[in-house]
N, C-alpha and C. Protein backbone atom coordinates (compact mmCIF):
# COMPACT_ATOMS: atom_id res chain seq x y z
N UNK A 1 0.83 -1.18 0.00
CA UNK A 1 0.00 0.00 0.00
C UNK A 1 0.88 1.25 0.00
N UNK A 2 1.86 1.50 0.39
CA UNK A 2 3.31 2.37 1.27
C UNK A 2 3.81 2.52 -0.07
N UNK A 3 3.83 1.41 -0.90
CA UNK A 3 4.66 1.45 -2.17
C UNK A 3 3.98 2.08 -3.29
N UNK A 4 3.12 1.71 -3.39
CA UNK A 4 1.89 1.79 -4.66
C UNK A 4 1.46 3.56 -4.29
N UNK A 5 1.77 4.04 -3.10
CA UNK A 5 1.26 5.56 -2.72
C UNK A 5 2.46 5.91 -3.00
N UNK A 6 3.98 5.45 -3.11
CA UNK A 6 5.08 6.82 -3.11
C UNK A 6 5.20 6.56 -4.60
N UNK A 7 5.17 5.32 -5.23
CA UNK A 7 4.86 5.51 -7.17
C UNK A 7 3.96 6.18 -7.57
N UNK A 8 3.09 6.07 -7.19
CA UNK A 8 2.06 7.19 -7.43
C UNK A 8 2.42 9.07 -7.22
N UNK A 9 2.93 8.99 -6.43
CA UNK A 9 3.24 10.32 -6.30
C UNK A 9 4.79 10.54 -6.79
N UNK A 10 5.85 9.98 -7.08
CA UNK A 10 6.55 9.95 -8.01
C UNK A 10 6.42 10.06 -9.44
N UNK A 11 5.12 9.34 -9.66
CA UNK A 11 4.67 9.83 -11.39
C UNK A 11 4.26 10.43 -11.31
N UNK A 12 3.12 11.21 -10.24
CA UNK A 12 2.65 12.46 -10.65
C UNK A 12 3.46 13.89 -10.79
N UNK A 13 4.94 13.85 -9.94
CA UNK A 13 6.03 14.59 -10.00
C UNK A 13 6.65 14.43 -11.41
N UNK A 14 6.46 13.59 -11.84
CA UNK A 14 7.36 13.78 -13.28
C UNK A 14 6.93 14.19 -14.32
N UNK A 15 5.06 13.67 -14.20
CA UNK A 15 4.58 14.21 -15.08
C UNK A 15 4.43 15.97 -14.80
N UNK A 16 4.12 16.35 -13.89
CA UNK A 16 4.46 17.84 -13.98
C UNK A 16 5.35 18.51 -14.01
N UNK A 17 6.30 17.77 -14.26
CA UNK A 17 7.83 18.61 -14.46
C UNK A 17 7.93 18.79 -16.17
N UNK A 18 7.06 17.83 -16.90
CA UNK A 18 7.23 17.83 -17.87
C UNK A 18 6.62 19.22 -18.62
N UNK A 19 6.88 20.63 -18.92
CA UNK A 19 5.67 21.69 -19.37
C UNK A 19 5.74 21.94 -20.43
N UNK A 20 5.20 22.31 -21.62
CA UNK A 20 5.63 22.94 -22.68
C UNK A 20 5.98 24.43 -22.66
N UNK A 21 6.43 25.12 -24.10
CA UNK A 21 6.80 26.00 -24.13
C UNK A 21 5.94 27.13 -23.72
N UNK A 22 4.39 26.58 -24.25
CA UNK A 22 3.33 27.91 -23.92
C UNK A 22 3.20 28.11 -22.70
N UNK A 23 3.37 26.94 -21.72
CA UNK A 23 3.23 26.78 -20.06
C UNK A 23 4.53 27.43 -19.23
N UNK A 24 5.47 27.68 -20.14
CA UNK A 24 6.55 28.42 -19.45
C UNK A 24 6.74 29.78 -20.17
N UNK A 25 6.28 29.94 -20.75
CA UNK A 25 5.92 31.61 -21.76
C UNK A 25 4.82 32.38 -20.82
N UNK A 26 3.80 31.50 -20.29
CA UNK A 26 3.57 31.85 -19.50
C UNK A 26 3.43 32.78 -18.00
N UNK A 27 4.54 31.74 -17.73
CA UNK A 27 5.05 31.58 -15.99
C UNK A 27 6.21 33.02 -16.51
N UNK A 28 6.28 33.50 -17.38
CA UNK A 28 7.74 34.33 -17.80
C UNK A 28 9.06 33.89 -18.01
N UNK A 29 8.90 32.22 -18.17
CA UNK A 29 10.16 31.91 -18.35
C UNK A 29 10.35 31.94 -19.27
N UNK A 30 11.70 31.76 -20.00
CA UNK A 30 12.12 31.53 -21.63
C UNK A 30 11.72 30.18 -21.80
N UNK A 31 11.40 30.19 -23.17
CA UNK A 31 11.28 28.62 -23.76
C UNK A 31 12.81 27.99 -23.78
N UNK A 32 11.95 26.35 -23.93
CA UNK A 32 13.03 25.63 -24.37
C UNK A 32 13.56 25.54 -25.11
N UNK A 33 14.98 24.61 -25.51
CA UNK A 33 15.56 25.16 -26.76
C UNK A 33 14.86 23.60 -27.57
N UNK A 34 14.60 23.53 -28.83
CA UNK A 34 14.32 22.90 -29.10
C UNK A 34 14.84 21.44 -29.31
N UNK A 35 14.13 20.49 -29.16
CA UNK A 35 14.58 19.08 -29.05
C UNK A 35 15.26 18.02 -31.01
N UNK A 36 16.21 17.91 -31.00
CA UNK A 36 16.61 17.05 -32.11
C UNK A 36 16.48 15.51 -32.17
N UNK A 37 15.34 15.01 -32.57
CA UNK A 37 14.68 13.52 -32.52
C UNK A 37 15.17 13.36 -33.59
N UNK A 38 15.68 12.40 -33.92
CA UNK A 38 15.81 11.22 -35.21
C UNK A 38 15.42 10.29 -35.68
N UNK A 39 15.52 10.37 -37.16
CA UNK A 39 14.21 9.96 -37.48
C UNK A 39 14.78 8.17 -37.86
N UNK A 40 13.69 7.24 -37.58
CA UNK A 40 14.26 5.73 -37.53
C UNK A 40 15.78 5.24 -38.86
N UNK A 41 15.55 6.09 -40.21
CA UNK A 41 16.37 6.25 -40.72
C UNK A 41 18.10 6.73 -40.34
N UNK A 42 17.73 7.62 -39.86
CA UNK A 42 19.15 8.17 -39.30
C UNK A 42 19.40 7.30 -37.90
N UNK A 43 18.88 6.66 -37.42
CA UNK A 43 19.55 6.08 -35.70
C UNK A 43 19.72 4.18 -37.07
N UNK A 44 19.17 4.16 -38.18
CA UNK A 44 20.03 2.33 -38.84
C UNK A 44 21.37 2.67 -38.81
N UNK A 45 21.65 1.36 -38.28
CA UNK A 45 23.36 1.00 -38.61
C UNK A 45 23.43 0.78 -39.81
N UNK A 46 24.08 1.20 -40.64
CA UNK A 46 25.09 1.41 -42.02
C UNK A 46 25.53 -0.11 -42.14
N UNK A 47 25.78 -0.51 -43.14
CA UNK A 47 26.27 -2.15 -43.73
C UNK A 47 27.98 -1.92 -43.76
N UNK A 48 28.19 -0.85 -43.84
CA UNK A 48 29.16 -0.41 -44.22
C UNK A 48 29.69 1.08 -44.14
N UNK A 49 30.94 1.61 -43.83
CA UNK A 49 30.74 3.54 -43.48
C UNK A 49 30.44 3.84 -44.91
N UNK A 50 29.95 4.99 -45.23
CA UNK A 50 29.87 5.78 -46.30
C UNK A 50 31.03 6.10 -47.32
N UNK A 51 31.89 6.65 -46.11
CA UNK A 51 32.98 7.09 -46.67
C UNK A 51 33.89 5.88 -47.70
N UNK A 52 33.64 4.50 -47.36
CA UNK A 52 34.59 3.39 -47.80
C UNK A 52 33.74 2.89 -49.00
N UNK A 53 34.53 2.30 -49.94
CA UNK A 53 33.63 1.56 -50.98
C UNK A 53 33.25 0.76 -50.79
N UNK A 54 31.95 -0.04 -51.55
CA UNK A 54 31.46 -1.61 -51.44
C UNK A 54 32.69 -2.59 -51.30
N UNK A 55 32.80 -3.62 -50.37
CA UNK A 55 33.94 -4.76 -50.76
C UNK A 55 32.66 -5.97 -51.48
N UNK A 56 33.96 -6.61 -51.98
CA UNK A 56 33.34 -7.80 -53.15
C UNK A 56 33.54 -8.78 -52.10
N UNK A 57 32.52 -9.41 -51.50
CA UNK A 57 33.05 -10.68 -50.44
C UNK A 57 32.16 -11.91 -51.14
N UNK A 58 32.88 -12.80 -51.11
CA UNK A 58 32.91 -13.61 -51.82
C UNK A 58 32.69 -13.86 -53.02
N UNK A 59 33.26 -12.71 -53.95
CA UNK A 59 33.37 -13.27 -55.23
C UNK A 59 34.86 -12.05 -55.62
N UNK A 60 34.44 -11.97 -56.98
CA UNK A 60 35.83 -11.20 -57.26
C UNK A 60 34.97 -10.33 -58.21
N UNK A 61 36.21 -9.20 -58.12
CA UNK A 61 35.58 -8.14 -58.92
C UNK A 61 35.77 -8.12 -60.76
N UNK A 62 35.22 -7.63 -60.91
CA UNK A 62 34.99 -7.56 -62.63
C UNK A 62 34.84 -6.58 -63.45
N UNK A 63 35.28 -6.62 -64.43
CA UNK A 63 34.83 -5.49 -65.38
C UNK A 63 34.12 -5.81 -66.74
N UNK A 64 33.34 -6.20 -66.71
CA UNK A 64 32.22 -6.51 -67.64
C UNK A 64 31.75 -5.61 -69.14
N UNK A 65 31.50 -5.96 -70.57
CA UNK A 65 31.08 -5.35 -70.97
C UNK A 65 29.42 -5.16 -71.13
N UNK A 66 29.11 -6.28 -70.92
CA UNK A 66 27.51 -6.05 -70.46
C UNK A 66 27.34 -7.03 -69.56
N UNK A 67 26.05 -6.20 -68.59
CA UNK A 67 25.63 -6.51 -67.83
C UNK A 67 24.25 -6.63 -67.83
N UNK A 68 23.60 -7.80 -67.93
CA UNK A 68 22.01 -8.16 -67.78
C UNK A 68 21.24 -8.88 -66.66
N UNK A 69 20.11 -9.12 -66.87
CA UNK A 69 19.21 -9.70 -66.03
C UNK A 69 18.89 -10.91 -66.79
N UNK A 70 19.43 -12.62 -66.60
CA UNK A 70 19.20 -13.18 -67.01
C UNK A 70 17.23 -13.85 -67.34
N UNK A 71 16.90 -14.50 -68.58
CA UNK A 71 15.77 -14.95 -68.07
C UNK A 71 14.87 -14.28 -69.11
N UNK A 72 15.08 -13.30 -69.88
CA UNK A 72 14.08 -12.13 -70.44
C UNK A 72 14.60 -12.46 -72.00
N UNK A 73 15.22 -13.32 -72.70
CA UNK A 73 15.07 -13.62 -73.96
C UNK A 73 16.56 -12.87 -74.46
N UNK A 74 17.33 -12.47 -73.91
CA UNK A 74 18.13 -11.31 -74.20
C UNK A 74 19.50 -12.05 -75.13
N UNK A 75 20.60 -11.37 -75.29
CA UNK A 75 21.62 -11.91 -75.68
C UNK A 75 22.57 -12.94 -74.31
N UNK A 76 22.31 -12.28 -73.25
CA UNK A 76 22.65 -13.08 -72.42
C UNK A 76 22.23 -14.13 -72.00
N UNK A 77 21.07 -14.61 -72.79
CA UNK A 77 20.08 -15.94 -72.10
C UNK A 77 20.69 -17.08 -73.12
N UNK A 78 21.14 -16.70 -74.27
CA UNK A 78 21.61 -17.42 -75.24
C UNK A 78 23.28 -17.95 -74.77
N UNK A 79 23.65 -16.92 -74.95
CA UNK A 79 25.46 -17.46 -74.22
C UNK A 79 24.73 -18.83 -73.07
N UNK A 80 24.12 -18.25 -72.11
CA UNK A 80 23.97 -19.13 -71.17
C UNK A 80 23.34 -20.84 -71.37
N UNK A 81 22.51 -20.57 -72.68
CA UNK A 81 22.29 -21.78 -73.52
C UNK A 81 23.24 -22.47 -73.83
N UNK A 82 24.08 -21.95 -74.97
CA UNK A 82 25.80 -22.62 -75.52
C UNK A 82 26.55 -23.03 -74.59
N UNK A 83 26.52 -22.57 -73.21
CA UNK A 83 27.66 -22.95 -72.44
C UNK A 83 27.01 -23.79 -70.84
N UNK A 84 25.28 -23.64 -71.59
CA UNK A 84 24.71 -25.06 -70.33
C UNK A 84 24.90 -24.60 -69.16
N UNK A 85 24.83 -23.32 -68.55
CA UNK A 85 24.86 -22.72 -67.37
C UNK A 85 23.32 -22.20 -67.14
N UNK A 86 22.92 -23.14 -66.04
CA UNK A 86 21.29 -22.88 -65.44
C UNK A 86 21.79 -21.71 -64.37
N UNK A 87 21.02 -20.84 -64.46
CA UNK A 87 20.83 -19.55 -63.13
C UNK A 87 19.34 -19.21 -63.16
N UNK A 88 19.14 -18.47 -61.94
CA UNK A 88 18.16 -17.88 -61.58
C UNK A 88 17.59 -16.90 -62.52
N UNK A 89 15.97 -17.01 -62.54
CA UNK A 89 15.38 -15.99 -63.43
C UNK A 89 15.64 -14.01 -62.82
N UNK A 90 16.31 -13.26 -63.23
CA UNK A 90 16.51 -11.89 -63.13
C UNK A 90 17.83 -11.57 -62.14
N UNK A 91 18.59 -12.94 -62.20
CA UNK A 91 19.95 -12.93 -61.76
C UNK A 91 21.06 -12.13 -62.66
N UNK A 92 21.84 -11.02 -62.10
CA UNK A 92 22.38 -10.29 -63.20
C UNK A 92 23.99 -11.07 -63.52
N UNK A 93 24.12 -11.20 -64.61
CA UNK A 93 24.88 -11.87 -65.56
C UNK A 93 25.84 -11.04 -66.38
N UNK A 94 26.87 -11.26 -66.26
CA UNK A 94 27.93 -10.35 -66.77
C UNK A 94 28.62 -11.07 -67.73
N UNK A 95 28.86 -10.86 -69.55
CA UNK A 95 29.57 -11.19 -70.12
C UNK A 95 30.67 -10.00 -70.76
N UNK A 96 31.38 -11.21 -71.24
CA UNK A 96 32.71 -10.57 -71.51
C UNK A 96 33.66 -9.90 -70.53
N UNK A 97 33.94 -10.33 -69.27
CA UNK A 97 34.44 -9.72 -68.23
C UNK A 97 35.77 -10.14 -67.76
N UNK A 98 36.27 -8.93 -67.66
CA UNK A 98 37.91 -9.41 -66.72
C UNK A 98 38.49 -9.01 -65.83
N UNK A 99 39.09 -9.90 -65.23
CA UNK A 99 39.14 -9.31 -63.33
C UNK A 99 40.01 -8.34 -63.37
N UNK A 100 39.77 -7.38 -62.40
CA UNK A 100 40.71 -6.17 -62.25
C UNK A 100 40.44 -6.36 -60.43
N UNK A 101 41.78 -5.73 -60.42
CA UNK A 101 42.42 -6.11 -59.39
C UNK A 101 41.81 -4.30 -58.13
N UNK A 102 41.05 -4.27 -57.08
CA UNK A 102 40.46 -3.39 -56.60
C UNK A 102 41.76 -2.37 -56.00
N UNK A 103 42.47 -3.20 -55.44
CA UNK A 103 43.83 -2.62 -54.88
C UNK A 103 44.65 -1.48 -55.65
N UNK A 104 44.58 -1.82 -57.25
CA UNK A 104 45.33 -1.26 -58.28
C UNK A 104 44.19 -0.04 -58.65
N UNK A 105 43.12 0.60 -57.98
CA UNK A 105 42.29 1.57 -57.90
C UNK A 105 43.39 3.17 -58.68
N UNK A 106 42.82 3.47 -59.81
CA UNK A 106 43.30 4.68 -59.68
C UNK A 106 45.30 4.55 -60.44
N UNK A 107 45.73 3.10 -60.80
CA UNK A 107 46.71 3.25 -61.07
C UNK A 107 47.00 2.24 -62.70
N UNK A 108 45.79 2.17 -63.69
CA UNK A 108 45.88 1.81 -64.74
C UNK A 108 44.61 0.35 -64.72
N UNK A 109 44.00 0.36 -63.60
CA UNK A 109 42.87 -0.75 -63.59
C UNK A 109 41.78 0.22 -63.89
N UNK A 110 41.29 0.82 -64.60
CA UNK A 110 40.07 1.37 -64.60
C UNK A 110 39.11 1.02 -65.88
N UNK A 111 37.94 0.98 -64.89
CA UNK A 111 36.85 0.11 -66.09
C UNK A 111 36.10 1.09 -66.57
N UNK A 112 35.75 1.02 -67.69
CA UNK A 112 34.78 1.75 -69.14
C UNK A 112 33.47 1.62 -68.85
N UNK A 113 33.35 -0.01 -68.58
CA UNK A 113 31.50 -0.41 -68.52
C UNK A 113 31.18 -0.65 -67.18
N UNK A 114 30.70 -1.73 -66.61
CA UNK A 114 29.89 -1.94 -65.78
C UNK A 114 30.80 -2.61 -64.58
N UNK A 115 31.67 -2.05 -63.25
CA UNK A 115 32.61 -2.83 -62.80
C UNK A 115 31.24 -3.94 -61.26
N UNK A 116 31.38 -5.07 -61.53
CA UNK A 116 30.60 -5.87 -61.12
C UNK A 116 30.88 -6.99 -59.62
N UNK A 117 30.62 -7.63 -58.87
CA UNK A 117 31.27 -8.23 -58.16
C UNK A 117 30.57 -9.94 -58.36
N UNK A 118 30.86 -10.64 -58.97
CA UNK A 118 30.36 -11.80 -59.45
C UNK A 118 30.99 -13.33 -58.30
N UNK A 119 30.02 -14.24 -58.01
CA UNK A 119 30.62 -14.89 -57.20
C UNK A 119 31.07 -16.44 -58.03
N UNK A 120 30.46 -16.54 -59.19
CA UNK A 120 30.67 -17.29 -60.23
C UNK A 120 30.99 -16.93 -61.42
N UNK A 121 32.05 -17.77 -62.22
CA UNK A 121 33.07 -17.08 -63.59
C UNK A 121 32.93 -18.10 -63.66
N UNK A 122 32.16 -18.47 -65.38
CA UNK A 122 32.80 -19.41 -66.57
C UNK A 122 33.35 -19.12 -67.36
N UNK A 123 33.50 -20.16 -68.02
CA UNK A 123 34.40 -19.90 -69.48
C UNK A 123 35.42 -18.59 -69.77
N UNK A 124 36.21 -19.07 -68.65
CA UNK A 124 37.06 -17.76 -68.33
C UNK A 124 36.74 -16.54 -68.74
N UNK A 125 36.35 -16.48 -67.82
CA UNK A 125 35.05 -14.42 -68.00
C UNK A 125 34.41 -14.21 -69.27
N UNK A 126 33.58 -15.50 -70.11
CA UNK A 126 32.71 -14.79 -71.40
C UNK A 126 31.90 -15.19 -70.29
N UNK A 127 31.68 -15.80 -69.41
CA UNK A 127 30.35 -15.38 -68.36
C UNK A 127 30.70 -15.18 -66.83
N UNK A 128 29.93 -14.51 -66.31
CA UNK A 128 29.90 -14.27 -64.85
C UNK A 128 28.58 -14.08 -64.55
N UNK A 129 28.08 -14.95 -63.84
CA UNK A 129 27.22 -15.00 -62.85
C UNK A 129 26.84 -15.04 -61.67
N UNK A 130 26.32 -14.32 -60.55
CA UNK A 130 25.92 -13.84 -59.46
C UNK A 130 26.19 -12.49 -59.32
N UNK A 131 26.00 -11.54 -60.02
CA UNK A 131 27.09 -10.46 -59.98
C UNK A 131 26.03 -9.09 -59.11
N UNK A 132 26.94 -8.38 -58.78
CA UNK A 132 26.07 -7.11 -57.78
C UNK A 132 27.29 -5.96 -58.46
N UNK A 133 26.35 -5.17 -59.04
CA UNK A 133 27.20 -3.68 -59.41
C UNK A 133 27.59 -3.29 -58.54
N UNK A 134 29.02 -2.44 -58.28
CA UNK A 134 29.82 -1.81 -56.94
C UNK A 134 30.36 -0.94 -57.69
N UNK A 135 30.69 0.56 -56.91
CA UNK A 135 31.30 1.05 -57.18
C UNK A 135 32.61 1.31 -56.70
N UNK A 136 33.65 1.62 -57.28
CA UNK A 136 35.29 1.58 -57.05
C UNK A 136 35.80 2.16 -57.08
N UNK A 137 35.14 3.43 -57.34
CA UNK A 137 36.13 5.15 -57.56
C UNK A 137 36.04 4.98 -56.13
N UNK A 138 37.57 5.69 -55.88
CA UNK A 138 37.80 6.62 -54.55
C UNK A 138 37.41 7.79 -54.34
C-alpha cells in the first residue's frame, strides 16, 4: 500500500515537471531550446561507413562489358544456352568480363562499362554470374 502511494506520487512529480513552451511563456520563463529527434532512418546502422567503398566478399571483382538480367530472352540468355549454365530468373549476368584487381584503384585498372562483383566465372570471364554492381572510384 506504502509502495503503490510513493509511485504514485513519483509519477505524478514527473509528469508535472514535464511543461511545454506555452506553459513556461507563461510563468515568464524563456522557452526551451528545441529538441533534435531522429528519425528511424538516421539512428540504422550502415552495412558499411559511407565514406569506404562496397567490398566484393565472396566473389571477385569484374569489369564486364555487359551486364544483364538473365531470363528475359536477351543476348545473355543465349550465351547461357551454348555454355549449359542454369541460373536464376533476373539474376544479373555479366559477359565478356575481366578481373581487375580493386587494390590497383586509380593506377591503370580502370573500367569503361559496368565494374561488377560476381561470385561465379565461366568460361574464363565470357560469363559471370551472381554479380552485384559496386562502385570503385575513390
Amino acid at each position: 500500500m506504502k509502495f503503490t502511494a510513493i509511485l504514485a506520487f513519483i509519477a505524478a512529480a514527473t509528469v508535472v515537471s514535464a511543461s511545454t513552451n506555452a506553459e513556461r511563456l507563461a510563468r515568464g520563463l524563456p522557452p526551451n531550446a528545441p529538441m533534435k529527434r531522429a528519425s528511424p532512418v538516421e539512428r540504422a546502422r550502415r552495412s558499411y561507413p559511407s565514406s569506404q567503398p562496397h567490398k566484393c566478399n565472396g566473389g571477385s571483382v569484374h569489369c564486364c562489358k555487359n551486364v544483364e538480367k538473365a531470363g528475359h530472352g536477351g543476348k545473355i540468355d543465349d550465351l547461357l544456352n551454348l555454355a549449359n549454365i542454369a541460373i536464376v530468373v533476373d539474376e544479373l549476368v555479366g559477359s565478356n568480363c575481366s578481373p581487375i584487381s580493386v587494390i590497383g584503384v586509380g593506377s591503370g585498372s580502370k573500367c569503361t562499362q559496368q565494374t561488377v562483383c560476381c561470385s561465379n566465372v565461366h568460361q574464363n570471364g565470357l560469363i559471370s554470374t551472381g554479380c552485384t554492381p559496386i562502385n570503385i572510384s575513390g
